[in-house]
N, C-alpha and C. Protein backbone atom coordinates (compact mmCIF):
# COMPACT_ATOMS: atom_id res chain seq x y z
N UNK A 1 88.62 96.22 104.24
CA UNK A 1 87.54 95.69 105.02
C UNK A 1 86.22 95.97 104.30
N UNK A 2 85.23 95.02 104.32
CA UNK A 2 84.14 94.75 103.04
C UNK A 2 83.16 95.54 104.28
N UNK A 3 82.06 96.31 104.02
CA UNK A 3 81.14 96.92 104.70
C UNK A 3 80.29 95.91 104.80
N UNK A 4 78.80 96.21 105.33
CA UNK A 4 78.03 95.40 105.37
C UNK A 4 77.25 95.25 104.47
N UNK A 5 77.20 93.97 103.74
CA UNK A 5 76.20 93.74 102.26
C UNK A 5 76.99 93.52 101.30
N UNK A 6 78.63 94.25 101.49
CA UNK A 6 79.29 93.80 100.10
C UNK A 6 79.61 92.76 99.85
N UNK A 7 79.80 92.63 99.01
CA UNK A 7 80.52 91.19 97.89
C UNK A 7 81.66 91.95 97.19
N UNK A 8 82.59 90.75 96.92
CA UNK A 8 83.91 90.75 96.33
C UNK A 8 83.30 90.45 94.59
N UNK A 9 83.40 91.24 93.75
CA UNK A 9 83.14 90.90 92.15
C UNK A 9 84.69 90.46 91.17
N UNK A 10 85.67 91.58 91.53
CA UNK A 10 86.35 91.24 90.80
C UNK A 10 87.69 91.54 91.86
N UNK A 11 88.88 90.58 91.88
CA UNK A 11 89.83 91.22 92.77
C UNK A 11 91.08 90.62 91.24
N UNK A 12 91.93 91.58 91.40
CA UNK A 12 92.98 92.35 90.03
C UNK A 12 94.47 92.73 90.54
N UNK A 13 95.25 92.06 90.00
CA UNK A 13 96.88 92.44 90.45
C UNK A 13 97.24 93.23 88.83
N UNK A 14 98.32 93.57 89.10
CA UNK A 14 99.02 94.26 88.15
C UNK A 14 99.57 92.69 87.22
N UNK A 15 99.04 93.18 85.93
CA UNK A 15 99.86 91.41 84.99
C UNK A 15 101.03 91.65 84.52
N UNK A 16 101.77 91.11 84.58
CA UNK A 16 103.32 90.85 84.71
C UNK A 16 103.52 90.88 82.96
N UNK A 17 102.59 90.91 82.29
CA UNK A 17 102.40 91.15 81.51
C UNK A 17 102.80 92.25 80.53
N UNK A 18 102.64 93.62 81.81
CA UNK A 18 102.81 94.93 81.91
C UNK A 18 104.07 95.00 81.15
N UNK A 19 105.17 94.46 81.80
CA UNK A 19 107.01 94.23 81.97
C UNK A 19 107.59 93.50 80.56
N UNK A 20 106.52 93.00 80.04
CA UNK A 20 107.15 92.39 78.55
C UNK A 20 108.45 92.90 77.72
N UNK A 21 108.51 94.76 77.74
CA UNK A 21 109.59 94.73 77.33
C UNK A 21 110.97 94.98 77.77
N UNK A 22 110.91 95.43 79.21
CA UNK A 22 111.78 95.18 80.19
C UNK A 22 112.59 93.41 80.29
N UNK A 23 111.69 92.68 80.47
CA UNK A 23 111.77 90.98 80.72
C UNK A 23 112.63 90.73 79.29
N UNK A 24 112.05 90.77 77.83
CA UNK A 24 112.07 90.37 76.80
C UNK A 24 113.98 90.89 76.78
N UNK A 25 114.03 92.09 76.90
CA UNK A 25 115.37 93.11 76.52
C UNK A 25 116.57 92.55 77.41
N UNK A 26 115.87 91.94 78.84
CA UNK A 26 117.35 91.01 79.79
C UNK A 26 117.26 90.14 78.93
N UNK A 27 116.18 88.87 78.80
CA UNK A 27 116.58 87.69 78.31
C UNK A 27 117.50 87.69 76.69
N UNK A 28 117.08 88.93 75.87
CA UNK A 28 118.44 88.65 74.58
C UNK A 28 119.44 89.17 75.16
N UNK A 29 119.73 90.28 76.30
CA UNK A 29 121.18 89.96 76.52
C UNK A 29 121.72 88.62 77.40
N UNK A 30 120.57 87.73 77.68
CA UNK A 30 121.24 86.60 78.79
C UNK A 30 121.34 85.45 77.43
N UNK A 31 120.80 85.92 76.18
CA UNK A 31 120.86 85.01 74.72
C UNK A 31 122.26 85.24 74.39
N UNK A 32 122.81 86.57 74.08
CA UNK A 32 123.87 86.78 73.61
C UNK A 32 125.05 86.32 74.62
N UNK A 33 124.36 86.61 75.89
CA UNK A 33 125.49 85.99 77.21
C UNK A 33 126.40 84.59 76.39
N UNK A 34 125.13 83.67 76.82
CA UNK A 34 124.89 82.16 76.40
C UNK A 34 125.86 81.92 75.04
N UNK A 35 125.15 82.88 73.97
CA UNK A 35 126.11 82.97 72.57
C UNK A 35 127.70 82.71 72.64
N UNK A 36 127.27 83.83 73.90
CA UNK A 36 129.23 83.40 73.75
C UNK A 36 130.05 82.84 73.92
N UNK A 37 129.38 82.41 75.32
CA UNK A 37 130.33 81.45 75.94
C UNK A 37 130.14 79.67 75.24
N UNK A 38 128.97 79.58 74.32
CA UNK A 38 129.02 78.69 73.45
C UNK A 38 129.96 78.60 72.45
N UNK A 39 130.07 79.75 71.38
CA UNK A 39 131.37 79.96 70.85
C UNK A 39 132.61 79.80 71.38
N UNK A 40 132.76 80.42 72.61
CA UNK A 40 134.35 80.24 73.52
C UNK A 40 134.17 78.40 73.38
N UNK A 41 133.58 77.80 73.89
CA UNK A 41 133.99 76.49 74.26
C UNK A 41 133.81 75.86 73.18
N UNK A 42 132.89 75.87 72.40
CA UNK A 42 132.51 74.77 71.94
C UNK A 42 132.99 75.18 70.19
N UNK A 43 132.91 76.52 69.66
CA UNK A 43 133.50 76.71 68.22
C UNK A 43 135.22 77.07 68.66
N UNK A 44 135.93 77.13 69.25
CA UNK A 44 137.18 77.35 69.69
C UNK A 44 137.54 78.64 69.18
N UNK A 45 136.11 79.67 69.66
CA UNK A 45 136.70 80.73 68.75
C UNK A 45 137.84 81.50 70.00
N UNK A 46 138.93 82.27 69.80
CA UNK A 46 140.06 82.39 70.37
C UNK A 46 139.95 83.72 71.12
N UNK A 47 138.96 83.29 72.64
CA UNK A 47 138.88 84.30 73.20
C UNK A 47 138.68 83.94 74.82
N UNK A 48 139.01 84.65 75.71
CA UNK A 48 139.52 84.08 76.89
C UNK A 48 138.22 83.27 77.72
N UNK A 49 138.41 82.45 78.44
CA UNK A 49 137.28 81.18 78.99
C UNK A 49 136.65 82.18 80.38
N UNK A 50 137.50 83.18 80.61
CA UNK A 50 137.08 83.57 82.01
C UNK A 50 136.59 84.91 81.44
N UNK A 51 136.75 85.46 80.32
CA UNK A 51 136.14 86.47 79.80
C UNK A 51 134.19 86.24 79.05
N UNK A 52 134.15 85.19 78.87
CA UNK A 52 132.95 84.83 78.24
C UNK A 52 131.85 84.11 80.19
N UNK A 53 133.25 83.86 80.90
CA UNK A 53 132.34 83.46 82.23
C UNK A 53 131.66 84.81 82.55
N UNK A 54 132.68 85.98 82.53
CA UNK A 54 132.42 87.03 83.61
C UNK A 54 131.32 88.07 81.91
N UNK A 55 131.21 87.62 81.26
CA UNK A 55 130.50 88.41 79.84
C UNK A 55 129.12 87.79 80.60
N UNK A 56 128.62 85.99 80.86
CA UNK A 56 127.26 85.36 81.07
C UNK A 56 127.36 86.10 82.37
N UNK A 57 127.78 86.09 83.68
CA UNK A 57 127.68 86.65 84.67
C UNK A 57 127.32 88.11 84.59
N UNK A 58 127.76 88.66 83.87
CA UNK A 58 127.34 90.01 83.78
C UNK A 58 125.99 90.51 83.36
N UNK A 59 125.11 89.68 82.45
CA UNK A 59 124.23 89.73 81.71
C UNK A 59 122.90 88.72 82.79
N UNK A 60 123.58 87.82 83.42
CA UNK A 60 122.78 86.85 83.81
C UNK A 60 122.59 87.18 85.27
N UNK A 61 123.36 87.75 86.35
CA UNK A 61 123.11 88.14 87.72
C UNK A 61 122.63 89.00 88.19
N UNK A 62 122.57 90.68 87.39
CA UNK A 62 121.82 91.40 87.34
C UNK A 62 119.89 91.31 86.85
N UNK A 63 119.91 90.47 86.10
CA UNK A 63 118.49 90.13 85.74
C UNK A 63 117.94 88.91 86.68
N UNK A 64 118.55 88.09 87.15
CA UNK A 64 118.49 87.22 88.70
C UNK A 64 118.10 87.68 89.38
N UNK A 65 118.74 88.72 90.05
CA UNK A 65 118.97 89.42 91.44
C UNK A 65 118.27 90.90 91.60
N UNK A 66 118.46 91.59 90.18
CA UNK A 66 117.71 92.78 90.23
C UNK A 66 116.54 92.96 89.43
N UNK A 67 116.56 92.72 88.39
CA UNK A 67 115.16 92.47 87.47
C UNK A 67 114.10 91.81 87.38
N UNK A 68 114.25 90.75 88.17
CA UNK A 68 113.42 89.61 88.25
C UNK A 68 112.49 90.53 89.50
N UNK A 69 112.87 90.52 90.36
CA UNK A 69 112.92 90.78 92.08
C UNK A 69 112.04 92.21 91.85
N UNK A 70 112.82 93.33 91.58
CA UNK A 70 111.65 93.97 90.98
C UNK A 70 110.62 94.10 90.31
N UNK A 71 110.95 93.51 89.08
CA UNK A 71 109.18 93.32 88.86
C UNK A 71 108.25 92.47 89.45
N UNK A 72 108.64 91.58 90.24
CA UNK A 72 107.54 90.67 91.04
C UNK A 72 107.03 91.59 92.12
N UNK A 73 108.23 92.40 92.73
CA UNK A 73 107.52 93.18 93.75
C UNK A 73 106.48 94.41 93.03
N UNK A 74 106.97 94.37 91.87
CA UNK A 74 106.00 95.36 91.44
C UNK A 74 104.60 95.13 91.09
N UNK A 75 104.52 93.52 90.80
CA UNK A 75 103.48 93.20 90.39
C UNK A 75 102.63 92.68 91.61
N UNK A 76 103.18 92.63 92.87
CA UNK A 76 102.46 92.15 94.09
C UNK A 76 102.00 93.39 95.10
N UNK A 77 102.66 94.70 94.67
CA UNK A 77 102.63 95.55 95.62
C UNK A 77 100.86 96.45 94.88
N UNK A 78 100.42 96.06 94.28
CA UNK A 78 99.64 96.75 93.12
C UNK A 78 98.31 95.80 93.16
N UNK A 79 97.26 96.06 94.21
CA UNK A 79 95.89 95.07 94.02
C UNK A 79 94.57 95.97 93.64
N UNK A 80 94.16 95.72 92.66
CA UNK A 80 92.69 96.73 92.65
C UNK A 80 91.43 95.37 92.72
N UNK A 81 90.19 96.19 93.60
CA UNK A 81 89.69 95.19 94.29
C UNK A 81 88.07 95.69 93.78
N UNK A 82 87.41 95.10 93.02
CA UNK A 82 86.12 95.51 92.71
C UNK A 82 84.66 94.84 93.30
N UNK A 83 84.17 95.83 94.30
CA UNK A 83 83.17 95.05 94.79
C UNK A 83 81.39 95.65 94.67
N UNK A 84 80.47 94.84 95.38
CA UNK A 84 79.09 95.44 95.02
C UNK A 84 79.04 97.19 94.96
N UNK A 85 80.06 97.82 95.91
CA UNK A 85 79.95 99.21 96.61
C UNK A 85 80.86 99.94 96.20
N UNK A 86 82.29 99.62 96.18
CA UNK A 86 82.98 100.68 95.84
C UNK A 86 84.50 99.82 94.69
N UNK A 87 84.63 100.53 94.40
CA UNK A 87 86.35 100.11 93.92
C UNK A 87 87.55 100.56 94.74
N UNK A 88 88.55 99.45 95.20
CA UNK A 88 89.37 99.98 95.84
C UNK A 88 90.46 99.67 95.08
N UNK A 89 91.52 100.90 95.15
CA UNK A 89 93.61 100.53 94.22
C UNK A 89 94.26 100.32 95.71
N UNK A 90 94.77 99.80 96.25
CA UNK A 90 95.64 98.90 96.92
C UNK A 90 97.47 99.40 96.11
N UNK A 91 98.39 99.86 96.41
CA UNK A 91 99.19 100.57 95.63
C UNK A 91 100.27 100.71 97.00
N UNK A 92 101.58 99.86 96.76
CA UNK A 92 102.71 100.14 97.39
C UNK A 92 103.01 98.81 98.34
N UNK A 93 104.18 98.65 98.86
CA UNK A 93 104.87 97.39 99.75
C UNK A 93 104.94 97.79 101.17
N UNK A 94 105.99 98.80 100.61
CA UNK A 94 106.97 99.74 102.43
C UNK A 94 105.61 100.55 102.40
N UNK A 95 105.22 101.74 101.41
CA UNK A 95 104.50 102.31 101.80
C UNK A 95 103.02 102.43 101.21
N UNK A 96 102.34 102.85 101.81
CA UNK A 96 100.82 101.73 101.09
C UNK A 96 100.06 102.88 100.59
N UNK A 97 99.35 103.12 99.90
CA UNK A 97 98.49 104.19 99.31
C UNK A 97 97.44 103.67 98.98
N UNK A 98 96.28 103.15 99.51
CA UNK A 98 94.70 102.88 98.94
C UNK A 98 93.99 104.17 98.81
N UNK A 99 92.99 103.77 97.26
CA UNK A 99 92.14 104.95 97.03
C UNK A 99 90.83 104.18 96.80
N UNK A 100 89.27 104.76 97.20
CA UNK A 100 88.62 104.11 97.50
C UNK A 100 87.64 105.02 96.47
N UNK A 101 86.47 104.80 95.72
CA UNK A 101 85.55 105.13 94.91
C UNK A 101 84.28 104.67 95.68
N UNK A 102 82.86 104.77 95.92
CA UNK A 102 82.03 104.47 95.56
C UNK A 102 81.45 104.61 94.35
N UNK A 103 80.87 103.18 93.71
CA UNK A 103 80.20 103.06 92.50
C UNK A 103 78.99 104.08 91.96
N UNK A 104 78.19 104.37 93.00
CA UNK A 104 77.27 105.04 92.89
C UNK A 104 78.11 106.31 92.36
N UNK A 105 79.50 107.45 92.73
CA UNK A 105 80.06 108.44 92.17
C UNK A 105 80.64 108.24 91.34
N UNK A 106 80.72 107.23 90.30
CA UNK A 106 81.67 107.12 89.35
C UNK A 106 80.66 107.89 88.26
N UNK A 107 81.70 108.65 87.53
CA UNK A 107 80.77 109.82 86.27
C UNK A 107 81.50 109.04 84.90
N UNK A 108 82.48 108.39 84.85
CA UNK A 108 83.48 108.27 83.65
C UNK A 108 84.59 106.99 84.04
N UNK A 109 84.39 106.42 82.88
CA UNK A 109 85.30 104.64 82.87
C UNK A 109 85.66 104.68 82.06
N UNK A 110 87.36 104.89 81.77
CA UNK A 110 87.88 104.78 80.56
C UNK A 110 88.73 103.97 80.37
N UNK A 111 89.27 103.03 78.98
CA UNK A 111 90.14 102.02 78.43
C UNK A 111 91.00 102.88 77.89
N UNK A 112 92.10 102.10 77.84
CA UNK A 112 92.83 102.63 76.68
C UNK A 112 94.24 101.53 76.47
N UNK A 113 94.36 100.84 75.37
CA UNK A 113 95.34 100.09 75.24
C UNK A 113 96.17 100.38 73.98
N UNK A 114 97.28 100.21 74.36
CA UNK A 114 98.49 100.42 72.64
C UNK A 114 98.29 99.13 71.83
N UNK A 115 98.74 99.33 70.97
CA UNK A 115 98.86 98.32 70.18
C UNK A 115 99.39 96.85 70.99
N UNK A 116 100.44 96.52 71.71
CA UNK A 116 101.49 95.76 72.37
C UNK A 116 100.40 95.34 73.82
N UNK A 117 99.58 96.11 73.94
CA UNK A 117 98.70 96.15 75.23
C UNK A 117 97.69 94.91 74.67
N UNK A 118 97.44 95.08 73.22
CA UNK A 118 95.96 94.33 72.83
C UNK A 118 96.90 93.23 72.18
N UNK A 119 97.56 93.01 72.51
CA UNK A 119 98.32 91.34 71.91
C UNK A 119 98.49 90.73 73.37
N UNK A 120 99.05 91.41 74.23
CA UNK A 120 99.26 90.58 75.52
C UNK A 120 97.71 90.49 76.25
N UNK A 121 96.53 91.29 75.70
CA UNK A 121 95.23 91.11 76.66
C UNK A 121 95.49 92.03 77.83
N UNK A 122 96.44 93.12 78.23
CA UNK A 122 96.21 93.86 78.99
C UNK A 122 95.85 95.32 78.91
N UNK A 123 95.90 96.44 79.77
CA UNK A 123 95.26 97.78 79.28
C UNK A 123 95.20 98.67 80.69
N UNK A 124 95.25 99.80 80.24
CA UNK A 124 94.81 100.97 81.30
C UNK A 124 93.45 101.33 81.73
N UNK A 125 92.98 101.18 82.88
CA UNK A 125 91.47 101.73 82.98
C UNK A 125 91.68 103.21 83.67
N UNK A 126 90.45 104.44 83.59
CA UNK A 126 90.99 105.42 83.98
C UNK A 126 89.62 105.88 84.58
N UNK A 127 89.22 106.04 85.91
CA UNK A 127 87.96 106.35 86.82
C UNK A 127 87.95 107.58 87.43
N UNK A 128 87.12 108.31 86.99
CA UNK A 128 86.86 109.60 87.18
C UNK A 128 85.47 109.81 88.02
N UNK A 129 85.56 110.40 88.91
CA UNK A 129 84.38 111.15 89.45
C UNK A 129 83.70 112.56 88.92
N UNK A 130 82.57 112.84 90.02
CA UNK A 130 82.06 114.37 89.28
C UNK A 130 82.80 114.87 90.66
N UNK A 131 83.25 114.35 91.84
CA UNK A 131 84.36 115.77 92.70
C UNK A 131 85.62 115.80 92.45
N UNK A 132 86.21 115.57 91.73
CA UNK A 132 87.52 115.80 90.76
C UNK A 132 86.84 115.80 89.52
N UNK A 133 87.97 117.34 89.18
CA UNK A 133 88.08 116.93 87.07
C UNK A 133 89.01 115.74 86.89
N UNK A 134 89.68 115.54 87.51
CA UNK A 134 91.06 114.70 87.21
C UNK A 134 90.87 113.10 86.86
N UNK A 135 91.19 112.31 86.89
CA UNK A 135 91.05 110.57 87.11
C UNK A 135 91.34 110.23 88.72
N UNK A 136 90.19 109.74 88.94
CA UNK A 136 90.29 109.62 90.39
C UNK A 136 91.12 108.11 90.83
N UNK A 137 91.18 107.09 89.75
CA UNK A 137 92.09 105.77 90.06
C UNK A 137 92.33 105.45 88.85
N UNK A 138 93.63 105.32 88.86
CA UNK A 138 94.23 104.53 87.28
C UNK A 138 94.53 103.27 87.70
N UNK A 139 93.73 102.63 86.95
CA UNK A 139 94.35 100.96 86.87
C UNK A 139 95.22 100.28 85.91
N UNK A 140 96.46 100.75 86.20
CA UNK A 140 97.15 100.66 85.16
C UNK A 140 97.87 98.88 84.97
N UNK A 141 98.26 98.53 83.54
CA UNK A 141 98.41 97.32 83.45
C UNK A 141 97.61 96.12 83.55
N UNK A 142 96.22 96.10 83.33
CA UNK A 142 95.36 94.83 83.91
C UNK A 142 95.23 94.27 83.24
N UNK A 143 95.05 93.07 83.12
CA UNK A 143 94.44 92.04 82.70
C UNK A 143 93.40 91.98 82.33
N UNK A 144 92.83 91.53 80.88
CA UNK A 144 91.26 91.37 80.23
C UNK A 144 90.53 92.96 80.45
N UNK A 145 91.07 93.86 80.27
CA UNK A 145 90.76 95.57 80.89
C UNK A 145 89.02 95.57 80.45
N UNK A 146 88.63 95.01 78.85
CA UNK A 146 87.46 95.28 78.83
C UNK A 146 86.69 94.58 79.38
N UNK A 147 86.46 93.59 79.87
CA UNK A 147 85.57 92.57 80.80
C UNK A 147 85.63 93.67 82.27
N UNK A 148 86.54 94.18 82.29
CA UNK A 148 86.50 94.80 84.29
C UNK A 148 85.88 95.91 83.92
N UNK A 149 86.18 96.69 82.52
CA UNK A 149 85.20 98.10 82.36
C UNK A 149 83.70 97.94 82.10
N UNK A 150 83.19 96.49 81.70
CA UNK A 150 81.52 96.28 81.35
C UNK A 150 81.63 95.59 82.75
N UNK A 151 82.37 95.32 83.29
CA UNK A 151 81.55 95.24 85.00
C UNK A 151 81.36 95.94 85.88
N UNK A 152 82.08 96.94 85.39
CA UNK A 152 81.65 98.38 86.23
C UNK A 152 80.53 99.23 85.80
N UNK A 153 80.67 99.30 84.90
CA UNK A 153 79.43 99.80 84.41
C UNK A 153 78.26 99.37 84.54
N UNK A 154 78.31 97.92 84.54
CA UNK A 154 77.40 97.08 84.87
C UNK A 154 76.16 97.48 86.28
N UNK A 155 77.50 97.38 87.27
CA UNK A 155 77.11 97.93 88.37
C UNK A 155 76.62 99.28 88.46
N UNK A 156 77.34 100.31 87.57
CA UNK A 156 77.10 101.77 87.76
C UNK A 156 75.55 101.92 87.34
N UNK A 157 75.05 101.10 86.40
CA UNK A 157 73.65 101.26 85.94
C UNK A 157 72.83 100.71 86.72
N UNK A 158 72.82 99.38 87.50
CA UNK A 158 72.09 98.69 88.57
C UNK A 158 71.64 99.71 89.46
């Protein structure tokens, strides 16, 4: 709920982006699935028709049903919400965990991306106050990370 006077600046899901090598690692085994049962039928290589079904099924229903499904929920359960006043993380489905900043207490805005982070355009932000030593909200996985860290700052200097 927006107080009175705020504005919405930036609103941020987790980018699916994040999951690249999770996603990437089902689809070559749903490649090799495919491989085979191409070979079974179509090179006559001499190996059973219901063994290359239940080889694609094996590789292909688990990443359907369980891989897919999780990471979407993972990427929907995860909103960080940047406005004139404060930053809010939005964090969980069943059970919900929001953490709330005002801009005016932010002491420290940090990036940090791997190598694999700065090819897909995503990254970690890390927000620290002066009443914790600790990181007071990790925004982990975002999208365009340095455009959301010069808009915070932006604000932090206004």
């Amino acid at each position: 709920m927006l107080m009175i006077g705020e504005t919405i600046l930036e609103k941020n899901k987790l980018s699916w982006r994040n999951y690249w090598p999770a996603l990437a690692g089902w689809g070559m085994l749903s490649l090799l699935a495919a491989a085979a049962v191409y070979a079974v039928l179509f090179l006559g290589i001499k190996l059973a028709v219901w063994l290359a079904a239940v080889w694609s099924l094996t590789a292909l229903l688990p990443f359907l049903l369980l891989v897919l499904p999780f990471y979407y929920l993972q990427v929907c359960s995860n909103c960080y919400t940047i406005t004139s006043q404060r930053i809010i993380a939005r964090q969980g489905l069943l059970e919900k965990h929001i953490q709330e900043v005002r801009i005016v207490d932010i002491r420290s805005v940090n990036m940090h991306q791997s190598f694999w982070q700065r090819i897909f355009h995503i990254g970690d932000i890390f927000i620290g106050t002066a009443g914790t030593a600790e990181v007071e909200i990790s925004m982990r996985g975002v999208g365009h990370p340095e455009a959301i860290v010069e808009l915070i700052n932006s604000k932090r200097i206004a």
